[in-house]
N, C-alpha and C. Protein backbone atom coordinates (compact mmCIF):
# COMPACT_ATOMS: atom_id res chain seq x y z
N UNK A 1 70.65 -26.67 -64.78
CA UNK A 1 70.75 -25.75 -63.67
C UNK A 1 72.22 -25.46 -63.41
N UNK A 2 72.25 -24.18 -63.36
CA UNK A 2 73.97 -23.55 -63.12
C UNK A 2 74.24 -23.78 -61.72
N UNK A 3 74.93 -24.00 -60.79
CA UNK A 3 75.75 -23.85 -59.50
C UNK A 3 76.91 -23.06 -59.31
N UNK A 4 76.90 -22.09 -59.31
CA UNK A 4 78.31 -21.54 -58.66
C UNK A 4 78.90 -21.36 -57.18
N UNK A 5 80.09 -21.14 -57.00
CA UNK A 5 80.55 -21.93 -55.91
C UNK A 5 80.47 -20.20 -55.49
N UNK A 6 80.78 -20.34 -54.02
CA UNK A 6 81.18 -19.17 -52.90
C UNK A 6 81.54 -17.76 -53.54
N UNK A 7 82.81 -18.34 -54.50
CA UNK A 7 83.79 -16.79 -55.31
C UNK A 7 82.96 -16.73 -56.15
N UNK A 8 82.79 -17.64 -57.12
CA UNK A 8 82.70 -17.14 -58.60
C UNK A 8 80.99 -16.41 -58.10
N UNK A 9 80.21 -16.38 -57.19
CA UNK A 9 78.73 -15.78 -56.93
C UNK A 9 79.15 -14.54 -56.26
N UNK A 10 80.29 -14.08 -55.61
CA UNK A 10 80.79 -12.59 -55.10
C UNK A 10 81.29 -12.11 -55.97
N UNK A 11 81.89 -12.42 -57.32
CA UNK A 11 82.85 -11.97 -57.71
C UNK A 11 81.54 -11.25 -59.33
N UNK A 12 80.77 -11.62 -59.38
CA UNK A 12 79.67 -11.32 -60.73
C UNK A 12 78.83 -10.08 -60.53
N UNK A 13 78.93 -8.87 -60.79
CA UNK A 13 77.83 -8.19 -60.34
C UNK A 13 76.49 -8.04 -61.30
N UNK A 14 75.58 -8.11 -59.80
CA UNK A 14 74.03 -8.16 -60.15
C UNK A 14 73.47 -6.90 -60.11
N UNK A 15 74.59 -5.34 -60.22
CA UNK A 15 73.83 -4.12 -60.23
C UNK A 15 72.94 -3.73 -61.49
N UNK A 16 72.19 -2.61 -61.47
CA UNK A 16 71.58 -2.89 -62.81
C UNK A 16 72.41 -2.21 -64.36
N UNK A 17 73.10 -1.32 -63.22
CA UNK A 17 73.74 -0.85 -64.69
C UNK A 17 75.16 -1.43 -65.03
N UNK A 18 75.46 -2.86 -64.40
CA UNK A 18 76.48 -3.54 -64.78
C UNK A 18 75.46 -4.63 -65.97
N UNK A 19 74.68 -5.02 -65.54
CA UNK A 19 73.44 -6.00 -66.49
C UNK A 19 73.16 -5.32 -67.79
N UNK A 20 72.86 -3.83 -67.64
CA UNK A 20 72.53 -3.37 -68.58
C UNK A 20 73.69 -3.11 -69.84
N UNK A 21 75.03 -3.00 -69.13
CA UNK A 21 76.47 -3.34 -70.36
C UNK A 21 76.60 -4.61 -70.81
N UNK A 22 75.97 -5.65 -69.74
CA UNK A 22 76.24 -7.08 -70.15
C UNK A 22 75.18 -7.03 -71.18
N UNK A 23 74.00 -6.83 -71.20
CA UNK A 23 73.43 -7.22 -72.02
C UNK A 23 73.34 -6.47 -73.08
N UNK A 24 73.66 -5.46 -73.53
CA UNK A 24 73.70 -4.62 -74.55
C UNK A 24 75.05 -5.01 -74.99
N UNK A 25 76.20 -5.88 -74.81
CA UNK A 25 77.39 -6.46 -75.61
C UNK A 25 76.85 -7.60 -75.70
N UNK A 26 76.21 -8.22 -75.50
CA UNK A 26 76.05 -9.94 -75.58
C UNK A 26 74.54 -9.57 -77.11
N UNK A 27 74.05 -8.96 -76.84
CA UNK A 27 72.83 -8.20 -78.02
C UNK A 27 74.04 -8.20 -79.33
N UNK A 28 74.11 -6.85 -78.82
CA UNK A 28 75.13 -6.52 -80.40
C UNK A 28 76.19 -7.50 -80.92
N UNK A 29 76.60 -8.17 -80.09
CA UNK A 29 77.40 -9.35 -80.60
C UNK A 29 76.91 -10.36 -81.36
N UNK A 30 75.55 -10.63 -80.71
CA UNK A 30 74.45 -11.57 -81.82
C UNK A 30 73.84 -10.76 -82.91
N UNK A 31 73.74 -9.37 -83.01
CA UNK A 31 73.45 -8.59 -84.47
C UNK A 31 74.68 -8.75 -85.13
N UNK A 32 76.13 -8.79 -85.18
CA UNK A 32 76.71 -8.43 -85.79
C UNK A 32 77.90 -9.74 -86.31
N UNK A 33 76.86 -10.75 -85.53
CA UNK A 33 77.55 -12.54 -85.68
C UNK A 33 79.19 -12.59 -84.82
N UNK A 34 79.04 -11.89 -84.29
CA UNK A 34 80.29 -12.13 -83.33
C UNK A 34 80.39 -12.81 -82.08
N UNK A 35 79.67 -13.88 -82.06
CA UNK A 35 79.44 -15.12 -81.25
C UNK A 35 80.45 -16.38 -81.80
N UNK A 36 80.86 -16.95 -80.79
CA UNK A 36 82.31 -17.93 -80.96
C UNK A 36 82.02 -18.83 -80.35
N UNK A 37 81.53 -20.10 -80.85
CA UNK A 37 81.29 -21.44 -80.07
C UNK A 37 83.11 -22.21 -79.93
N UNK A 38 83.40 -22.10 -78.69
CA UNK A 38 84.24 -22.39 -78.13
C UNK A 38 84.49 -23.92 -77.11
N UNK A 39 85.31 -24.61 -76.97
CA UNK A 39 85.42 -25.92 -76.60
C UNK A 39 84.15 -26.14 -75.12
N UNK A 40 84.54 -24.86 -74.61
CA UNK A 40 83.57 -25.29 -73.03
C UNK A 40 82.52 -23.67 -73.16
N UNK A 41 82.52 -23.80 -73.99
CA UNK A 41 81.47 -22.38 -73.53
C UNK A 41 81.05 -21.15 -75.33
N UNK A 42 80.72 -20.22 -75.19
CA UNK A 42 80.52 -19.14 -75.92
C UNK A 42 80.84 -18.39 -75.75
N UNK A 43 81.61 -17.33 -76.59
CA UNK A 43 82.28 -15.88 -76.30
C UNK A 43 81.30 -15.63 -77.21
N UNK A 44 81.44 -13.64 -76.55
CA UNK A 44 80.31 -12.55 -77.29
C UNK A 44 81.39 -11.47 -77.52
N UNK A 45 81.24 -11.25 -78.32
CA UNK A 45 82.37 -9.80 -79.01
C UNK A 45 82.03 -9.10 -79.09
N UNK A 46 81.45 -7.45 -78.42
CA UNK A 46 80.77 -6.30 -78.95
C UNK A 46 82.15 -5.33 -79.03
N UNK A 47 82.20 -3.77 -79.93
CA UNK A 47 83.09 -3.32 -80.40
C UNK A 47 82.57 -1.88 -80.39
N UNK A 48 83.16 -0.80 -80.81
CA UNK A 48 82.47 0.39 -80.75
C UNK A 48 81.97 1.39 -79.63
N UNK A 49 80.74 1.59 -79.70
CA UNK A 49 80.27 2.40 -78.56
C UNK A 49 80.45 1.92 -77.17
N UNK A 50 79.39 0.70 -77.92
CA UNK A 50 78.96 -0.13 -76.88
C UNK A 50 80.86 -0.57 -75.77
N UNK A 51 80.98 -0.76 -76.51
CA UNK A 51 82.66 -1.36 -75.84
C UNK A 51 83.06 -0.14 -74.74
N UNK A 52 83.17 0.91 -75.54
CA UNK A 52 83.79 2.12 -74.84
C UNK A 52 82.59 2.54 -73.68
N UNK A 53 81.66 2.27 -73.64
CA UNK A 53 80.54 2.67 -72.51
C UNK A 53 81.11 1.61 -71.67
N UNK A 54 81.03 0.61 -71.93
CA UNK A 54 81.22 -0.63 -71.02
C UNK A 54 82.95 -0.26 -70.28
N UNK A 55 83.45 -0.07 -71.03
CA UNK A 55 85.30 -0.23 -70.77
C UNK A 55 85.13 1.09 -69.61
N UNK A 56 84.18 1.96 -70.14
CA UNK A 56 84.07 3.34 -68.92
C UNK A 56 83.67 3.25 -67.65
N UNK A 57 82.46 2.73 -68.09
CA UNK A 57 81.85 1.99 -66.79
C UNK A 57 82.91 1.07 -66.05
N UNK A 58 83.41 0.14 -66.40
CA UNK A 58 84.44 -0.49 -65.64
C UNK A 58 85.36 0.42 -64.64
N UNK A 59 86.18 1.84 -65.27
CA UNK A 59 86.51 2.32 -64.72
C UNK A 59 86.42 2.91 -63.16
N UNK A 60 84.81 3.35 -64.19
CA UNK A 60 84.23 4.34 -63.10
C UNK A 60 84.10 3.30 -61.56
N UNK A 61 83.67 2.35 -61.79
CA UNK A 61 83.62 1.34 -61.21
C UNK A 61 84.84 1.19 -60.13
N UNK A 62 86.44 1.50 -60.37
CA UNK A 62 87.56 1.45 -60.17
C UNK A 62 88.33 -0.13 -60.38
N UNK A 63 87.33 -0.62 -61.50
CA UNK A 63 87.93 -2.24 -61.81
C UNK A 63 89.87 -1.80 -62.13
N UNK A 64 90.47 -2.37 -61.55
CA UNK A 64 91.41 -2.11 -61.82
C UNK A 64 92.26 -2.46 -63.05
N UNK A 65 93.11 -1.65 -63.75
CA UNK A 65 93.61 -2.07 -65.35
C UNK A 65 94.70 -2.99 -65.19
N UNK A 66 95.00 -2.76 -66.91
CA UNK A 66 96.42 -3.96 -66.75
C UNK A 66 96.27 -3.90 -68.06
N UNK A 67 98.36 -3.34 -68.03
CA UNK A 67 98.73 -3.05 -69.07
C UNK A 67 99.58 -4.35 -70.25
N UNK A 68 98.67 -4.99 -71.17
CA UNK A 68 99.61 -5.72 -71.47
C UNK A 68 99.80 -5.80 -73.08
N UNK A 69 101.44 -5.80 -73.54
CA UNK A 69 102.10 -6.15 -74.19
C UNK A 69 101.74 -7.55 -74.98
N UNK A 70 101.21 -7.22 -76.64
CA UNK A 70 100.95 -8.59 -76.99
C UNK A 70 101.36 -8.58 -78.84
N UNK A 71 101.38 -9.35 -79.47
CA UNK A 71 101.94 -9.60 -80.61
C UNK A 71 101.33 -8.85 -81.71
N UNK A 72 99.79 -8.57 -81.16
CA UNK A 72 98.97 -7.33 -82.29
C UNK A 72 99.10 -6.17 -81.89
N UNK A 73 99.98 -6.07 -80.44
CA UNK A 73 99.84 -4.66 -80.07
C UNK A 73 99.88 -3.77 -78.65
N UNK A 74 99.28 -3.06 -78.04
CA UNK A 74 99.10 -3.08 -76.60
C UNK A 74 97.84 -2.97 -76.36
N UNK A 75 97.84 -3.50 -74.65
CA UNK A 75 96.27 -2.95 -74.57
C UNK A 75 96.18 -2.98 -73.43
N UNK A 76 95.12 -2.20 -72.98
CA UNK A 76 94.74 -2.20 -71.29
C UNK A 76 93.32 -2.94 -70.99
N UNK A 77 93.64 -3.93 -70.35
CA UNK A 77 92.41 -4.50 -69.90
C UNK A 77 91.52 -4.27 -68.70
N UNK A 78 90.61 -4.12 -68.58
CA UNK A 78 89.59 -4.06 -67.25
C UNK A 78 88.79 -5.77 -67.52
N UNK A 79 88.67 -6.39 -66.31
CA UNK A 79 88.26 -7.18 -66.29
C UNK A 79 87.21 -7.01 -65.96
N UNK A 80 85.95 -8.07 -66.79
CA UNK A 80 84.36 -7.87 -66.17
C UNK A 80 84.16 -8.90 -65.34
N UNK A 81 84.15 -8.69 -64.21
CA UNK A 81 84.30 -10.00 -62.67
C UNK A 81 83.64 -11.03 -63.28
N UNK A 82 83.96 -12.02 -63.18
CA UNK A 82 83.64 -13.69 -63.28
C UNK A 82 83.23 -13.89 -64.83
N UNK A 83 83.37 -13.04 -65.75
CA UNK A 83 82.83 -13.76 -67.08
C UNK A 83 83.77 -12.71 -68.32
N UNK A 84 84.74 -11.94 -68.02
CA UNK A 84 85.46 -11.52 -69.49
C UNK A 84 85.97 -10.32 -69.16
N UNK A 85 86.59 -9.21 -70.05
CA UNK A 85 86.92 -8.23 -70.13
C UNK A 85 86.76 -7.18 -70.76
N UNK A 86 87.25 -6.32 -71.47
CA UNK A 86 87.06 -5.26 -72.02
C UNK A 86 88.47 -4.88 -71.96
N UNK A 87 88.77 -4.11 -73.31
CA UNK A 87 90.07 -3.46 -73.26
C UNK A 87 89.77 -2.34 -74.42
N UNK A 88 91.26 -1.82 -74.23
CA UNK A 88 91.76 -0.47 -75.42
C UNK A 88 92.64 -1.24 -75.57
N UNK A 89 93.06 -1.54 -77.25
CA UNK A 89 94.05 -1.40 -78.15
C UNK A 89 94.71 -0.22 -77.97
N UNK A 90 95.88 0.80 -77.30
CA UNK A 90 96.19 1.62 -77.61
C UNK A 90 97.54 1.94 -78.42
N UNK A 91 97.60 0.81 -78.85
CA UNK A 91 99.31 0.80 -79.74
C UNK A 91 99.14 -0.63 -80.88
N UNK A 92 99.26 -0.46 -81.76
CA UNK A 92 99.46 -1.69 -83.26
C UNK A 92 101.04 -2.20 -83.12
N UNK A 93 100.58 -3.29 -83.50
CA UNK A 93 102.07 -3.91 -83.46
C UNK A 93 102.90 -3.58 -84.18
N UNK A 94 102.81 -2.40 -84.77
CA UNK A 94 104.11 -1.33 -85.37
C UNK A 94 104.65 -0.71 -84.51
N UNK A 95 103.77 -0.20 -83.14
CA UNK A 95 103.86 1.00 -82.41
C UNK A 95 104.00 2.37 -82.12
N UNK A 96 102.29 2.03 -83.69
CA UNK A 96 101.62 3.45 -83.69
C UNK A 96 100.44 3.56 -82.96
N UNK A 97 100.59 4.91 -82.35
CA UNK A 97 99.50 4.73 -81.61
C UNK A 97 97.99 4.56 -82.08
N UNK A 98 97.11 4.10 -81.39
CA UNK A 98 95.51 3.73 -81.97
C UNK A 98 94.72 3.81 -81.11
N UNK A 99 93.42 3.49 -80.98
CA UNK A 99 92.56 3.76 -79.77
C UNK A 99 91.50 2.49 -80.36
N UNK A 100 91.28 1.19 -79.92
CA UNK A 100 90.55 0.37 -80.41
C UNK A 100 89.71 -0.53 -79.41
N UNK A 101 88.69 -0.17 -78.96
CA UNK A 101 87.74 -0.88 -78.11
C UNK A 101 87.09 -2.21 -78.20
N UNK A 102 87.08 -2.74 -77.40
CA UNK A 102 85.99 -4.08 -77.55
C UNK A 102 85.93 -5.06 -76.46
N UNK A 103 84.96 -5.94 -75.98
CA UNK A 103 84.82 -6.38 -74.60
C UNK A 103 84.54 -7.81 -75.15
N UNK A 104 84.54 -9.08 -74.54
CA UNK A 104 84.35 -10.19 -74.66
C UNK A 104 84.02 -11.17 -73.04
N UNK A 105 82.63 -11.62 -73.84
CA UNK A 105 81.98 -11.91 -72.42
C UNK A 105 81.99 -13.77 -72.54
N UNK A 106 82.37 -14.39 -71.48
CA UNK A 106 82.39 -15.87 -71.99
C UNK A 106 81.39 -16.79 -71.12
N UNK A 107 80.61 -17.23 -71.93
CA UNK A 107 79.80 -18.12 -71.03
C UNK A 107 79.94 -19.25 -71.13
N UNK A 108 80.17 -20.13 -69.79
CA UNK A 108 80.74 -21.75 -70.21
C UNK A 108 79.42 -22.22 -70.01
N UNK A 109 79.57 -23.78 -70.42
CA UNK A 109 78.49 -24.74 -70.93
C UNK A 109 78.35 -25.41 -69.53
């Protein structure tokens, strides 16, 4: 049985068309073996459509971004409240530009 405390139960949304991105990246992540057994939990990797619907939705949402600077590249993240994110790749660590989607959802043990 899970317990979550006060935040981490405000901070998760239970709308349906936030459920319906969660679960259509956590799906395609198990079609495409992009599941990561990790020290305290499981990450889900979906990429593609699915990513860019989800990363939109976040928007639309007004999840707020964040631009960050990293060794493969740049990227803007939207966070998915209490369990992962979603971002654009929009720059390679050459600093050409690119457009590269994908969201990662983490579930601890």
């Amino acid at each position: 049985m899970l317990f979550f405390g006060p935040s981490a139960r405000a901070q998760i949304s239970i709308k349906p068309e936030a459920l319906t991105h969660y679960s259509y990246c956590v799906s395609a992540a198990k079609d495409r073996n992009a599941v990561f057994l990790l020290d305290r939990g499981t990450m889900y990797r979906c990429g593609d459509d699915i990513a860019v619907s989800y990363f939109n939705y976040l928007g639309r949402q007004k999840v707020p971004e964040k631009r960050v600077v990293e060794t493969e590249g740049v990227f803007i993240y939207r966070m998915i409240a209490g369990v992962g994110k979603c971002w654009n790749k929009i720059e390679d660590a050459y600093g050409n530009p690119t457009s590269t989607y994908g969201c990662d959802i983490y579930i601890e043990l």
